[in-house]
N, C-alpha and C. Protein backbone atom coordinates (compact mmCIF):
# COMPACT_ATOMS: atom_id res chain seq x y z
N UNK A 1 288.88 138.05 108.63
CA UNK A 1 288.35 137.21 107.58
C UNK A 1 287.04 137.77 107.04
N UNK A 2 286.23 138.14 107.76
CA UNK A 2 285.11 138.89 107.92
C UNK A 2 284.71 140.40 106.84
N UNK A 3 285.73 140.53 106.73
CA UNK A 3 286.35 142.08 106.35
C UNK A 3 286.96 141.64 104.50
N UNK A 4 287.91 140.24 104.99
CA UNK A 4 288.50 139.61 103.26
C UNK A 4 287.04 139.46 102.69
N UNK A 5 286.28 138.66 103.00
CA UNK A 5 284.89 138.23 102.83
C UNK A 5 284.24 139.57 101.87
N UNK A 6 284.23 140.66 102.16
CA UNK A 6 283.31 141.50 101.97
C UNK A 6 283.66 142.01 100.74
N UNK A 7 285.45 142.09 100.87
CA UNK A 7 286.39 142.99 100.05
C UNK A 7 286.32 142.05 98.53
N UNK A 8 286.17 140.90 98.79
CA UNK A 8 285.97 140.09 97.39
C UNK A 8 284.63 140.55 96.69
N UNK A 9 283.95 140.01 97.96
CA UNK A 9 282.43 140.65 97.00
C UNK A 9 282.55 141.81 96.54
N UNK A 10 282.89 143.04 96.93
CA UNK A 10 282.70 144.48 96.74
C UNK A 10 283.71 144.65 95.07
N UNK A 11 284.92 143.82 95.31
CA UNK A 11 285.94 143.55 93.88
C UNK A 11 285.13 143.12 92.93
N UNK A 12 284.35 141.96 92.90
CA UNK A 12 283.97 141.05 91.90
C UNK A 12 282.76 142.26 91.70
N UNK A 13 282.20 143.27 92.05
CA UNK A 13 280.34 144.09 91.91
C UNK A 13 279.70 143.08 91.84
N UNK A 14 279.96 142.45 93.27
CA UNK A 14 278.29 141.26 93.10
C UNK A 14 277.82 142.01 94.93
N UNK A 15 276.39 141.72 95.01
CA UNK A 15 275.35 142.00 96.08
C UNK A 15 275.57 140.86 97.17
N UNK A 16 275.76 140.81 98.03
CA UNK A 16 275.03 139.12 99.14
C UNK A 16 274.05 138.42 98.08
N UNK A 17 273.40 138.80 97.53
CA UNK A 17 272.45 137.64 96.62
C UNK A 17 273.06 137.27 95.86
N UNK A 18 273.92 137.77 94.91
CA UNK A 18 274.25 137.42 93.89
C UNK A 18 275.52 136.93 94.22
N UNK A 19 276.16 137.25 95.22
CA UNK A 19 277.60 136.65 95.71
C UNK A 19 277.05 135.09 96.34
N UNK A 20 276.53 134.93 97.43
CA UNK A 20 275.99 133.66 97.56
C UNK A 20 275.54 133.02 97.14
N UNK A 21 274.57 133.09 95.77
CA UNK A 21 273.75 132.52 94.98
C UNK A 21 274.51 131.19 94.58
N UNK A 22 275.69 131.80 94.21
CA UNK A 22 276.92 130.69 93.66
C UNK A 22 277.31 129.96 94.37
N UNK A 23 277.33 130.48 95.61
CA UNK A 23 277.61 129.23 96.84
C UNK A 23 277.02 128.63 97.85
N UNK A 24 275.70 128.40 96.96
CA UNK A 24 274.37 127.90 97.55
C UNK A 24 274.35 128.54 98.70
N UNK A 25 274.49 129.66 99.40
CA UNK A 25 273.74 130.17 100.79
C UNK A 25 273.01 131.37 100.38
N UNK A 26 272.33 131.69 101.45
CA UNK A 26 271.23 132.95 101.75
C UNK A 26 272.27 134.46 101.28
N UNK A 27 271.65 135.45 100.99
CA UNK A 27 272.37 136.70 101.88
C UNK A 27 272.60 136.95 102.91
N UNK A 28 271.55 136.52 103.40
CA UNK A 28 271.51 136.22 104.99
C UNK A 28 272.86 136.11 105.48
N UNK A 29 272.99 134.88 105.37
CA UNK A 29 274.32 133.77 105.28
C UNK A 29 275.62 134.71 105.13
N UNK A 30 275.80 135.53 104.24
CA UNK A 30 276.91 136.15 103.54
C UNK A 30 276.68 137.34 104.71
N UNK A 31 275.59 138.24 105.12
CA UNK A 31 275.41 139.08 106.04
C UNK A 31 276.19 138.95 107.49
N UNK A 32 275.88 137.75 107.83
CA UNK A 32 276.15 137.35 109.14
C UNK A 32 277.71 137.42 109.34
N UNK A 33 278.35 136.88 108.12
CA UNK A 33 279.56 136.53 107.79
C UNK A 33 280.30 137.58 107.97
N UNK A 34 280.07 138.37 107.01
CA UNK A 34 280.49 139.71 106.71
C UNK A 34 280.62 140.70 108.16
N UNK A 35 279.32 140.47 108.82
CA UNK A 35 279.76 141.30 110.42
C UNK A 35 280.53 140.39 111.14
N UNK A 36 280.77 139.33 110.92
CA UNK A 36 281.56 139.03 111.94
C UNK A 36 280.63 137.65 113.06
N UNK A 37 279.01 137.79 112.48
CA UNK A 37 278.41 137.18 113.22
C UNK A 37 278.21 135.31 113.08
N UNK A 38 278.99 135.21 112.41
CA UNK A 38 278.99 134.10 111.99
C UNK A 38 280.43 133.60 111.30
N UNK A 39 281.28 132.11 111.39
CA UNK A 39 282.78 131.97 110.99
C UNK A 39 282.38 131.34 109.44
N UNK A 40 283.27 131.08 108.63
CA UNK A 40 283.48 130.17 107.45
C UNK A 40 283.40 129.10 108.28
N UNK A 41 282.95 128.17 107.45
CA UNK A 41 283.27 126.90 107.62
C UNK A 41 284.32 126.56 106.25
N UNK A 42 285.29 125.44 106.52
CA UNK A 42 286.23 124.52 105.70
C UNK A 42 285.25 124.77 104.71
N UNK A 43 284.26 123.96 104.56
CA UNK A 43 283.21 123.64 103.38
C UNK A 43 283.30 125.42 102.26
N UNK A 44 282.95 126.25 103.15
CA UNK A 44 282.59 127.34 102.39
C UNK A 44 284.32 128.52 102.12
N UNK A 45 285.75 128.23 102.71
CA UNK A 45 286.39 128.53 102.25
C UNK A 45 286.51 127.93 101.19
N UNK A 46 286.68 127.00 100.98
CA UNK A 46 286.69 125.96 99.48
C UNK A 46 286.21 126.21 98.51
N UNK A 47 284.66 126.61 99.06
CA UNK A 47 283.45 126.79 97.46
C UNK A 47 283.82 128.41 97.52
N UNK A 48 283.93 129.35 98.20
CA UNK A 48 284.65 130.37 97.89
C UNK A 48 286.20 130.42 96.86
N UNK A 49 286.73 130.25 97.32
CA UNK A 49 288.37 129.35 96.60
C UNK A 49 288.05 129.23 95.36
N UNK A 50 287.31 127.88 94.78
CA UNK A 50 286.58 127.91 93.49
C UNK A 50 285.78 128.52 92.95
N UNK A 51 285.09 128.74 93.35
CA UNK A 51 284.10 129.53 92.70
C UNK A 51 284.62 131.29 91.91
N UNK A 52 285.04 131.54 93.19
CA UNK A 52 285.46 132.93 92.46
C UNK A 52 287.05 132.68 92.32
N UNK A 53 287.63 131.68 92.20
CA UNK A 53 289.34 131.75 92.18
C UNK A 53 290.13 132.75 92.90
N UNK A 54 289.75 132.61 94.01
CA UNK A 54 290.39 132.85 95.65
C UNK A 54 291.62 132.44 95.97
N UNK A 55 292.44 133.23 96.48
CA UNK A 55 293.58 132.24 97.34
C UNK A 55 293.10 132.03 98.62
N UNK A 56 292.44 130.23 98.53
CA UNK A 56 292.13 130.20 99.94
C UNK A 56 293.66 130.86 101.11
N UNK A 57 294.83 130.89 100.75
CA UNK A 57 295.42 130.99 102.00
C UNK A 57 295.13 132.57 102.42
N UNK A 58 294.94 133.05 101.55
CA UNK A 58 294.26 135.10 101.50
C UNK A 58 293.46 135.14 102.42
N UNK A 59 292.61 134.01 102.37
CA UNK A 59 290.89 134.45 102.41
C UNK A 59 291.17 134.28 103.75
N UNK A 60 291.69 132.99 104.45
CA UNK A 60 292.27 132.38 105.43
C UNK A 60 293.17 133.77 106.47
N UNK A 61 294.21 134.05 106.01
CA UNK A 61 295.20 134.66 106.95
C UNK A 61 295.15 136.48 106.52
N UNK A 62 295.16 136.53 104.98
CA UNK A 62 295.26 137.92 104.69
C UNK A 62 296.60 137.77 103.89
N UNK A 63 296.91 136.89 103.78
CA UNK A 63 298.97 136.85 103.27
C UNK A 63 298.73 136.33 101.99
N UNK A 64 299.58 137.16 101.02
CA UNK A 64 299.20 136.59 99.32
C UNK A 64 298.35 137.77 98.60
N UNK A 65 298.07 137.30 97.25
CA UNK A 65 297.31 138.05 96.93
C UNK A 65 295.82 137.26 96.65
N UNK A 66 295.00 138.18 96.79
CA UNK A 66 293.61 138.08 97.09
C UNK A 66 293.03 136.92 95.86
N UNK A 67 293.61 137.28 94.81
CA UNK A 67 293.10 136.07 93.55
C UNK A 67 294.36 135.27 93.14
N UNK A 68 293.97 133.98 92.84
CA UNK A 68 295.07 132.70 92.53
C UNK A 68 295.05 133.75 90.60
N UNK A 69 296.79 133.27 90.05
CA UNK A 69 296.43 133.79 88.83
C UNK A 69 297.19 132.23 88.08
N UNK A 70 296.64 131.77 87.66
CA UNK A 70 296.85 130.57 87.12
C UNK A 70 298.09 130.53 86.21
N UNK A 71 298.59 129.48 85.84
CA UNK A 71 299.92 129.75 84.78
C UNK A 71 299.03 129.66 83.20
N UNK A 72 298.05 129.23 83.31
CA UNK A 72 297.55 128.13 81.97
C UNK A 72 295.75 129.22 81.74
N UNK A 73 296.05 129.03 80.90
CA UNK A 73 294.46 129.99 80.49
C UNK A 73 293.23 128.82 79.76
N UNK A 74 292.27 128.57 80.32
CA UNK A 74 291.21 127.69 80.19
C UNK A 74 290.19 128.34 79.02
N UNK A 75 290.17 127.84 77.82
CA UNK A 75 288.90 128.78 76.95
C UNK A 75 287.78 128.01 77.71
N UNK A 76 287.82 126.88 77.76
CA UNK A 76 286.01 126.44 78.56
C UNK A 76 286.13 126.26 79.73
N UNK A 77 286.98 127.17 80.83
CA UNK A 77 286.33 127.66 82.10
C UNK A 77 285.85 128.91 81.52
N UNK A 78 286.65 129.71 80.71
CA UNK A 78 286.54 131.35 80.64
C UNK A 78 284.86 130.84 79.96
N UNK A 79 284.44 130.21 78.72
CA UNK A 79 282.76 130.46 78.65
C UNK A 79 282.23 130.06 79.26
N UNK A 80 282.58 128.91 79.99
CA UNK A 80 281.38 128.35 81.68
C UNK A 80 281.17 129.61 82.40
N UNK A 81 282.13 130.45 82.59
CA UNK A 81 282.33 131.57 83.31
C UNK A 81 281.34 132.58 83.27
N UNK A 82 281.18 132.70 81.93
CA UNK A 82 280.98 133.88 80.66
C UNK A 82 279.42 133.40 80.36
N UNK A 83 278.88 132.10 80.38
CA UNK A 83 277.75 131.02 80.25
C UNK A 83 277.81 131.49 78.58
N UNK A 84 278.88 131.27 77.88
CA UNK A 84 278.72 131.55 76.19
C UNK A 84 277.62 129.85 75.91
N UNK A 85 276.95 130.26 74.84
CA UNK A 85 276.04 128.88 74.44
C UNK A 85 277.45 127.97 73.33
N UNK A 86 276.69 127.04 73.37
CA UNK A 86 277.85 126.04 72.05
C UNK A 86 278.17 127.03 71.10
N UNK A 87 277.56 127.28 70.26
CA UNK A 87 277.67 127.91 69.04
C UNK A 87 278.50 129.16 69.55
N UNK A 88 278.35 130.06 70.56
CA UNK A 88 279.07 131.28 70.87
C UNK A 88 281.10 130.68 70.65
N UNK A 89 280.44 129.62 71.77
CA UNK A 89 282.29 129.09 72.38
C UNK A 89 282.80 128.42 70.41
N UNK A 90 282.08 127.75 70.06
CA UNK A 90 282.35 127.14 68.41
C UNK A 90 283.10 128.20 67.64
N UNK A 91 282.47 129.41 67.90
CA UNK A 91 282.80 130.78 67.27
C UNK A 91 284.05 131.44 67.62
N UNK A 92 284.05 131.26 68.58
CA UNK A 92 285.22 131.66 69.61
C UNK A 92 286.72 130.50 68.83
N UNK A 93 286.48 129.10 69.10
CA UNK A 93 287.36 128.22 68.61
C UNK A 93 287.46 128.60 67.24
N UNK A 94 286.54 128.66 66.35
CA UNK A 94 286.82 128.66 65.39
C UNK A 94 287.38 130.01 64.70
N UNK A 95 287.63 131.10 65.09
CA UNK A 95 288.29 131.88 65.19
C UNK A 95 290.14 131.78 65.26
N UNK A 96 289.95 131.39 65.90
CA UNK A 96 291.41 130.66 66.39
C UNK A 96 291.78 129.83 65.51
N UNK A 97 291.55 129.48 64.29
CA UNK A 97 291.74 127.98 63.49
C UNK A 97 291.68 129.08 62.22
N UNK A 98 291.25 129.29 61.85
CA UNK A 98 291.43 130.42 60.53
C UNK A 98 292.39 130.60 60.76
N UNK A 99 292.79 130.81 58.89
CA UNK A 99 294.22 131.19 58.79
C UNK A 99 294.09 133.05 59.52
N UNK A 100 295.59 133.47 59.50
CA UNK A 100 295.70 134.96 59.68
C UNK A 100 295.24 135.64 58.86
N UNK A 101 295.34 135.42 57.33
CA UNK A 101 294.58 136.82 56.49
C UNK A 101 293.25 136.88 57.13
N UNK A 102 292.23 135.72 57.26
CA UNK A 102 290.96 135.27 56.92
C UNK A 102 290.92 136.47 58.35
N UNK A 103 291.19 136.06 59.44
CA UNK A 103 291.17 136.30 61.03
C UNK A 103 291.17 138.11 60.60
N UNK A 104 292.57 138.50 60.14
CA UNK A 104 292.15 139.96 60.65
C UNK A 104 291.43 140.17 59.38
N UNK A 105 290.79 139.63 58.04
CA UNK A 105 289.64 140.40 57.42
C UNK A 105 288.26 140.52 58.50
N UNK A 106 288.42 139.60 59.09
CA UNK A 106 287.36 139.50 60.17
C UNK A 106 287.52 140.31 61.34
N UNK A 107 288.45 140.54 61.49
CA UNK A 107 288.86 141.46 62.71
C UNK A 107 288.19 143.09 61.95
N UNK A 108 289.07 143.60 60.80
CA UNK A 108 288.28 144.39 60.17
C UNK A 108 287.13 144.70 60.15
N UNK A 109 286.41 143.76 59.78
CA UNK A 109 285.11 143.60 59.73
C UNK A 109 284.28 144.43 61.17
N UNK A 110 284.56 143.60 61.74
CA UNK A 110 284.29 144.03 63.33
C UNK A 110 284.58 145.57 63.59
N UNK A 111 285.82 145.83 63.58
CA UNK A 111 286.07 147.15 64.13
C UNK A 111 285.48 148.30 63.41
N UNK A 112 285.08 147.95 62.05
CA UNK A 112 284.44 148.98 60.88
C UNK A 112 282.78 148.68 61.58
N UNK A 113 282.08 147.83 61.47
CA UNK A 113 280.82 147.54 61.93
C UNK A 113 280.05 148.22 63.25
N UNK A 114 281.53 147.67 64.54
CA UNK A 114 281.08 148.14 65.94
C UNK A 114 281.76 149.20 65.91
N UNK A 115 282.65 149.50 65.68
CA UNK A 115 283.30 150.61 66.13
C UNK A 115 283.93 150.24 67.70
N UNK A 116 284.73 149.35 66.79
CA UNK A 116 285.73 149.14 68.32
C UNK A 116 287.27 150.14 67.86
N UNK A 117 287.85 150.73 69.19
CA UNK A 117 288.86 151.21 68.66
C UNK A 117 290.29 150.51 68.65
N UNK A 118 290.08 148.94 68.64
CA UNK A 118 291.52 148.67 68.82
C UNK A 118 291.91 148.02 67.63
């Protein structure tokens, strides 16, 4: 478990600080864990589970795959996620609500501006 523990953090590129931060403990905390010197508690498979969308039974046994993949796609988990402000996520919706010409003149727009290549 000790070892699942580490392999998430190291997946997600977050530090013990920045991996625990989210689940209110120390690095410390995540340190101890990580060697082995210390177990999960119920409490912290859970806020693991959520937080980073875990399969607690993964995190638990090793069986499954390492992230739950949902059937249903959330736009306001993905900017809670993302911390987009109102106006970002507004932008985002309202995107989506334009007709199609309007959308890819705007798409245009974008890819001529940034220089995106898709």
């Amino acid at each position: 478990m000790n070892e699942r523990l580490k392999l998430i953090r190291k997946t997600l590129s977050l530090n013990q600080a920045a991996f625990g931060d989210r689940l209110g403990v120390t690095p410390t905390a995540i340190s101890r864990i990580e060697k082995g010197e210390r177990s999960l508690t119920d409490q912290m498979f859970l806020a693991i589970s959520r937080e980073y969308n875990v399969n607690e039974n993964w995190l638990r046994t090793g069986n499954g795959d390492m992230f739950v993949h949902p059937d249903t796609f959330s736009l306001d988990e993905l900017a809670k996620k993302n911390n987009l402000t109102p106006l970002e996520l507004d932008i985002v919706k309202a995107l989506m609500t334009i007709d199609e010409k309007a959308r890819q003149s705007l798409v245009g727009h974008f890819k001529k501006h940034f220089c995106l290549p898709y």
